[in-house]
Protein backbone atom coordinates (compact mmCIF):
# COMPACT_ATOMS: atom_id res chain seq x y z
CA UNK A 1 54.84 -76.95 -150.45
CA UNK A 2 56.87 -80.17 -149.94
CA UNK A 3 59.79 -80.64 -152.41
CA UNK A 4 61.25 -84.10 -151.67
CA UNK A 5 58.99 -87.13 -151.34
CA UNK A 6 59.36 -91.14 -151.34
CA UNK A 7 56.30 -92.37 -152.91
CA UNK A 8 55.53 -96.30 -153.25
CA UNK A 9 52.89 -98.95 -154.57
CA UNK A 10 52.66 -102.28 -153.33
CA UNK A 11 48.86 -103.16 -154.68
CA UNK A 12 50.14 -105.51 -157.79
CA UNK A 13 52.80 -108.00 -158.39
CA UNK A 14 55.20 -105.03 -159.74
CA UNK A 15 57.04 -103.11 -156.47
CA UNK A 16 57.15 -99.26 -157.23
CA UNK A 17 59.17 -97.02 -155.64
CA UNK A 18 60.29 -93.23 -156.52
CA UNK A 19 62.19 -90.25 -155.44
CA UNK A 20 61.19 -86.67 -156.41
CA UNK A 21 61.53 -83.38 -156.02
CA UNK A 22 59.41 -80.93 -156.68
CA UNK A 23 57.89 -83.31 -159.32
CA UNK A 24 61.16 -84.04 -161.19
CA UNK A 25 62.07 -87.57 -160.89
CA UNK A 26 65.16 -88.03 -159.45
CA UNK A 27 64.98 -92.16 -159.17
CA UNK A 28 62.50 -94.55 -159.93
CA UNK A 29 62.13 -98.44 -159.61
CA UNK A 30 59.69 -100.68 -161.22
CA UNK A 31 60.24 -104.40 -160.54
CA UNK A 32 58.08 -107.24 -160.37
CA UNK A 33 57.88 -108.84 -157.23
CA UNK A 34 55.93 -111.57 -157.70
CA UNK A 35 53.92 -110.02 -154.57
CA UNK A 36 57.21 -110.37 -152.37
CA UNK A 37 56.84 -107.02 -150.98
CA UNK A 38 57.84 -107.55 -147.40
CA UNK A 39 61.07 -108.89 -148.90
CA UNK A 40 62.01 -106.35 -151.61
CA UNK A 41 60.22 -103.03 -150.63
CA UNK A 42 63.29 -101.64 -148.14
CA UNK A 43 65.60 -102.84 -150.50
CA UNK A 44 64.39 -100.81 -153.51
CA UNK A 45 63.45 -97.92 -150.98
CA UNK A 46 67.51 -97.95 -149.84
CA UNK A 47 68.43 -98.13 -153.61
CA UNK A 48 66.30 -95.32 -154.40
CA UNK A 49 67.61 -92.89 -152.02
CA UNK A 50 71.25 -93.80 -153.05
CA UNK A 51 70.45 -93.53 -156.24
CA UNK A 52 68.60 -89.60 -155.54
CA UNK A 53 71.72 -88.92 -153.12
CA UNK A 54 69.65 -88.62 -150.45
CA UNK A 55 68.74 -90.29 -146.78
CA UNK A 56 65.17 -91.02 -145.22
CA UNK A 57 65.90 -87.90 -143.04
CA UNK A 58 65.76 -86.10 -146.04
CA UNK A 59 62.55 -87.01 -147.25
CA UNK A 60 59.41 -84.27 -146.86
CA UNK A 61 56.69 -86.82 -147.42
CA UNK A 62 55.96 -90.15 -148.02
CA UNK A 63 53.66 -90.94 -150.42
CA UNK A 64 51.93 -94.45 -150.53
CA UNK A 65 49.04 -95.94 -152.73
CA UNK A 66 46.23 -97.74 -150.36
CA UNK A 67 44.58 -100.20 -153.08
CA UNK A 68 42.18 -101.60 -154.14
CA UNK A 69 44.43 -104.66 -154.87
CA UNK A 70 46.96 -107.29 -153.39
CA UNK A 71 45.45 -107.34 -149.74
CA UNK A 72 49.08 -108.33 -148.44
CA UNK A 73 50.81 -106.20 -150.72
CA UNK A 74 48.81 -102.93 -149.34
CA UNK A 75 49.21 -103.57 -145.81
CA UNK A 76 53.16 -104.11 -146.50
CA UNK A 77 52.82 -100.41 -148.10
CA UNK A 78 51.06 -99.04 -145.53
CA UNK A 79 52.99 -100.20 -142.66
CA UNK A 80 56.13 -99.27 -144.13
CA UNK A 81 54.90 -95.81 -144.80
CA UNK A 82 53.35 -95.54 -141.27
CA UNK A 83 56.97 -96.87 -139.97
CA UNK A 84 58.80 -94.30 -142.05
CA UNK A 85 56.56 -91.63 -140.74
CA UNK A 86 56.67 -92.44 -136.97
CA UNK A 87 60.93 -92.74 -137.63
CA UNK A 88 61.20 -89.52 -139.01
CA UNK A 89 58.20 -87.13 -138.09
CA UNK A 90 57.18 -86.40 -141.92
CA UNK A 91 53.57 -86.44 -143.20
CA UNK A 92 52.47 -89.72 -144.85
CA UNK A 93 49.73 -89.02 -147.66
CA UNK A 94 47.74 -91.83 -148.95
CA UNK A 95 46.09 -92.16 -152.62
CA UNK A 96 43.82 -94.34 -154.20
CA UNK A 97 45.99 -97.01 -156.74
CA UNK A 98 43.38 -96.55 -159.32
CA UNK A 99 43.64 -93.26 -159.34
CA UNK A 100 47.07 -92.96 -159.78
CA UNK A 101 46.54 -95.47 -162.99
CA UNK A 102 44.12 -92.70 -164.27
CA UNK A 103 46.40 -89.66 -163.95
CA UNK A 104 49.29 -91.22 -166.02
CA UNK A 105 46.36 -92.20 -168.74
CA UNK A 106 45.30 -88.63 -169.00
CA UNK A 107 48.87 -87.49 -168.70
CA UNK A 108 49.33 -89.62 -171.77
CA UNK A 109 49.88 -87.72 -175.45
CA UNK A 110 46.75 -87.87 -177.52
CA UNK A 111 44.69 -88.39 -174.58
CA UNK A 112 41.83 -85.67 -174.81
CA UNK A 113 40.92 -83.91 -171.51
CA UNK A 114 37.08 -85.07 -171.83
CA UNK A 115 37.59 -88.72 -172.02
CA UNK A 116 37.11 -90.98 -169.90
CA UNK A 117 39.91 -93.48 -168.22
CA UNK A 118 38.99 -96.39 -166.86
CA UNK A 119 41.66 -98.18 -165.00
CA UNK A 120 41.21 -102.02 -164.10
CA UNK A 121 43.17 -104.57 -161.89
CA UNK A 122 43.40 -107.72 -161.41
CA UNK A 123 41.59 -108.86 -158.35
CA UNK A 124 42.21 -112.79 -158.71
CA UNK A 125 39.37 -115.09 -157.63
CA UNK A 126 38.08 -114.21 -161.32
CA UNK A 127 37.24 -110.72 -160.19
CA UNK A 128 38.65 -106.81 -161.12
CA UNK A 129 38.78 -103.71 -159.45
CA UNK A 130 37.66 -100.78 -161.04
CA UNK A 131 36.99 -97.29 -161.54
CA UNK A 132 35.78 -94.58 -164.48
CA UNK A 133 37.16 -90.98 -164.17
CA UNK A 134 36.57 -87.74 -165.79
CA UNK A 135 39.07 -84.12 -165.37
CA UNK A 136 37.65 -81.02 -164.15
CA UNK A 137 38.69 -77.54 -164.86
CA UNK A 138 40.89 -77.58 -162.78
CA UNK A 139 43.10 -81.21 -164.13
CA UNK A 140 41.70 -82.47 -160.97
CA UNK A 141 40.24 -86.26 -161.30
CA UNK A 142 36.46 -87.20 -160.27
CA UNK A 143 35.01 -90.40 -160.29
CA UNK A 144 32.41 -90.96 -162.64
CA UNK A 145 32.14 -94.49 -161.43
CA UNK A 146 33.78 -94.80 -158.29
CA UNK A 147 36.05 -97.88 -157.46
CA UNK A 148 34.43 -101.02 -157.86
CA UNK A 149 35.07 -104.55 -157.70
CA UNK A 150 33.29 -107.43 -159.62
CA UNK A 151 33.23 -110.08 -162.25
CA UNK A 152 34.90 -108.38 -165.17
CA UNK A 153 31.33 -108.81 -167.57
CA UNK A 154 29.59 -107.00 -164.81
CA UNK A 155 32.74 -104.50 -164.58
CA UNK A 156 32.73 -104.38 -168.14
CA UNK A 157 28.99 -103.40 -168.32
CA UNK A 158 29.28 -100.89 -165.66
CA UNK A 159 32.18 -99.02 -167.16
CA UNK A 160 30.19 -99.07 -170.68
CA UNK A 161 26.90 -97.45 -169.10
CA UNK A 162 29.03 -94.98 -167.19
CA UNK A 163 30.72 -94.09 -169.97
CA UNK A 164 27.40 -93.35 -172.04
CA UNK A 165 28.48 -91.97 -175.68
CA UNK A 166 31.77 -90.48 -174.04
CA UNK A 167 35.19 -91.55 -175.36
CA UNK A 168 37.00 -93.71 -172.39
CA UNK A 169 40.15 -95.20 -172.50
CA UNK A 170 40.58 -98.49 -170.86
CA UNK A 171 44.02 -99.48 -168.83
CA UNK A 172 45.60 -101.66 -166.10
CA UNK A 173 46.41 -105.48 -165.92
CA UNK A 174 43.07 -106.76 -165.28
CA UNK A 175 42.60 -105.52 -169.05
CA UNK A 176 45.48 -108.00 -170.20
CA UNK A 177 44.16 -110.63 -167.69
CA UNK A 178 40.48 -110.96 -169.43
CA UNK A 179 40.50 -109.21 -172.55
CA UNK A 180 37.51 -111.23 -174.29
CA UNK A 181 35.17 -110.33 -171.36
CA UNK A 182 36.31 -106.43 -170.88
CA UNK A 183 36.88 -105.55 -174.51
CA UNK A 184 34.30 -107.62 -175.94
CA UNK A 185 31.54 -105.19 -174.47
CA UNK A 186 33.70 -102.22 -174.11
CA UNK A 187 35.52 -102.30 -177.42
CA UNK A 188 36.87 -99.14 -176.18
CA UNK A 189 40.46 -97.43 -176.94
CA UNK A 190 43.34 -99.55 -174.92
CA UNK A 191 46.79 -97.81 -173.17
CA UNK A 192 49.78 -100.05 -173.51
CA UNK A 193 50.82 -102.73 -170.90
CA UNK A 194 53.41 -99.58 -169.63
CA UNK A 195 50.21 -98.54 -168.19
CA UNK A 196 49.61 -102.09 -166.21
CA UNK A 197 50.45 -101.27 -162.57
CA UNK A 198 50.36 -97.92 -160.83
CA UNK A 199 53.72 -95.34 -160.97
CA UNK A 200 55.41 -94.22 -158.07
CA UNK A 201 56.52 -91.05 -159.47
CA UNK A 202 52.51 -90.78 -160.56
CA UNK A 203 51.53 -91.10 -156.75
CA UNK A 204 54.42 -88.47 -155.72
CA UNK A 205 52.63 -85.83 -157.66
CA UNK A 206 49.54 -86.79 -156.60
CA UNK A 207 50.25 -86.80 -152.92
CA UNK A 208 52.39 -83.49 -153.12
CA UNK A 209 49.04 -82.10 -154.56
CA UNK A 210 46.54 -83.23 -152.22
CA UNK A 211 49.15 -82.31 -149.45
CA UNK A 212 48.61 -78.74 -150.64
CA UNK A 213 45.23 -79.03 -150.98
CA UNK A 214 43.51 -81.34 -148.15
CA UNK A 215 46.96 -81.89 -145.87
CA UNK A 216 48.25 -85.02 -144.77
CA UNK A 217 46.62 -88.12 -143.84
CA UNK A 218 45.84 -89.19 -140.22
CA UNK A 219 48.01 -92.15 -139.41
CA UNK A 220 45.00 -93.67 -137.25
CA UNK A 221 42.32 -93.53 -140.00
CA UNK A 222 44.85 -94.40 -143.24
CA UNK A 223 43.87 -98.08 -144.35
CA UNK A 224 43.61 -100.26 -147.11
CA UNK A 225 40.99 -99.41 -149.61
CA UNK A 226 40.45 -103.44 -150.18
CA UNK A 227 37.29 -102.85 -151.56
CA UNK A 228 35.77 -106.39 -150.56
CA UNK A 229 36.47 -108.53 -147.56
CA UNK A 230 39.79 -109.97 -146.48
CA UNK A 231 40.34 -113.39 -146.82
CA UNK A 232 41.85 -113.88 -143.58
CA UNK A 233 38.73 -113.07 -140.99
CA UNK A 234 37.76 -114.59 -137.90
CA UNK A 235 35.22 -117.12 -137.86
CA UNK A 236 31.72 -115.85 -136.53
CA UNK A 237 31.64 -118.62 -133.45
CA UNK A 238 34.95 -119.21 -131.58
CA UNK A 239 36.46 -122.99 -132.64
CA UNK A 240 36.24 -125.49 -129.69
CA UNK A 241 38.71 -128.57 -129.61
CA UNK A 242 36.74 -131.62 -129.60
């Protein structure tokens, strides 16, 4: 199994980068960017490694978290990961950003192992992504309501029907962003704002895990997980200058 591994998340306005090795945090940034990724993810990648006492050849994976959320911010992840990977040989291994939200919820003391987390995110245009997950047997997560995106009443009903008469615990920025319209229906149990944006140390583990147990991700068929369409498409029928 892989020991050392730069992990990052670029999906919300915070830029997270870690170091580990073999799951011990040995640096860890978490910044906001205000979505500035392009500009400040190398920067906190160099200080990271410094900081760890380690180079980029050093690393045994790179770990990177694919969305749903900032459609610029994910690509910037992505590509940098991709980059790093091409550089230096090493495996790349994607994971879902909501996911990564509901691992550190159920890592969380006084969490019980068969509740629910629901981690939400701000999607702007009055929208939130989200996603309901449950533990198996084996501390493994599985989506009881797989990542969604939509007005936050209609998130807010979905997440209460999936959860049924099960305990869930609610998390993530788009909570903070429209609490009247999520906890108003929900009026479930809410993790602090620490639990607003994803962890890079969070998607380390993660990654090192599915490494182990799926291997690494193929570099052609890693991309976003936006969830809804990009803003910047093509039109349907080519422009013509009058």
């Amino acid at each position: 199994m892989v020991s050392r591994i730069l992990a990052f998340d670029t999906s919300t306005d915070v830029t997270a980068v870690a170091v580990t090795q073999d799951d011990q945090v040995l640096a860890e940034l978490d910044a906001p960017s205000s979505e500035r990724h392009a500009q400040l993810l190398l920067p906190r990648v160099n200080e990271c490694l410094a900081h760890a006492g380690l180079t980029l050849a050093d690393i045994e994976l790179f770990a990177v978290g694919v969305g749903p959320g900032s459609f610029t911010g994910v690509r910037v992840g992505l590509a940098t990961a991709k980059g790093f990977a091409l550089a230096t040989g090493k495996p790349v291994r994607g994971v879902i950003s909501l996911e990564a939200l509901a691992h550190a919820a159920f890592a969380q003391q006084g969490v019980p192992k068969d509740a629910l987390c629901a981690p939400v995110l701000d999607a702007h245009k009055g929208e939130v992504f989200a996603g309901s997950y449950q533990r198996n047997a084996d501390g493994e997560l599985v989506p009881v309501l797989a990542p969604f995106h939509a007005l936050p009443l209609m998130a807010a009903e979905q997440l209460a029907v999936a959860a049924a008469d099960r305990v869930q615990y609610v998390l993530g920025q788009g909570v903070r962003r429209y609490p009247d319209m999520l906890l108003g229906l929900l009026a479930e149990r809410v993790l602090p704002s620490s639990f607003d944006f994803p962890k890079a140390s969070v998607l380390a583990r993660q990654a090192r895990r599915a490494l182990a147990r799926v291997g690494e991700s193929d570099l052609r068929t890693l991309v976003p997980e936006y969830l809804r369409g990009s803003d910047a498409q093509l039109p349907k029928a080519p422009l013509r200058l009058a």
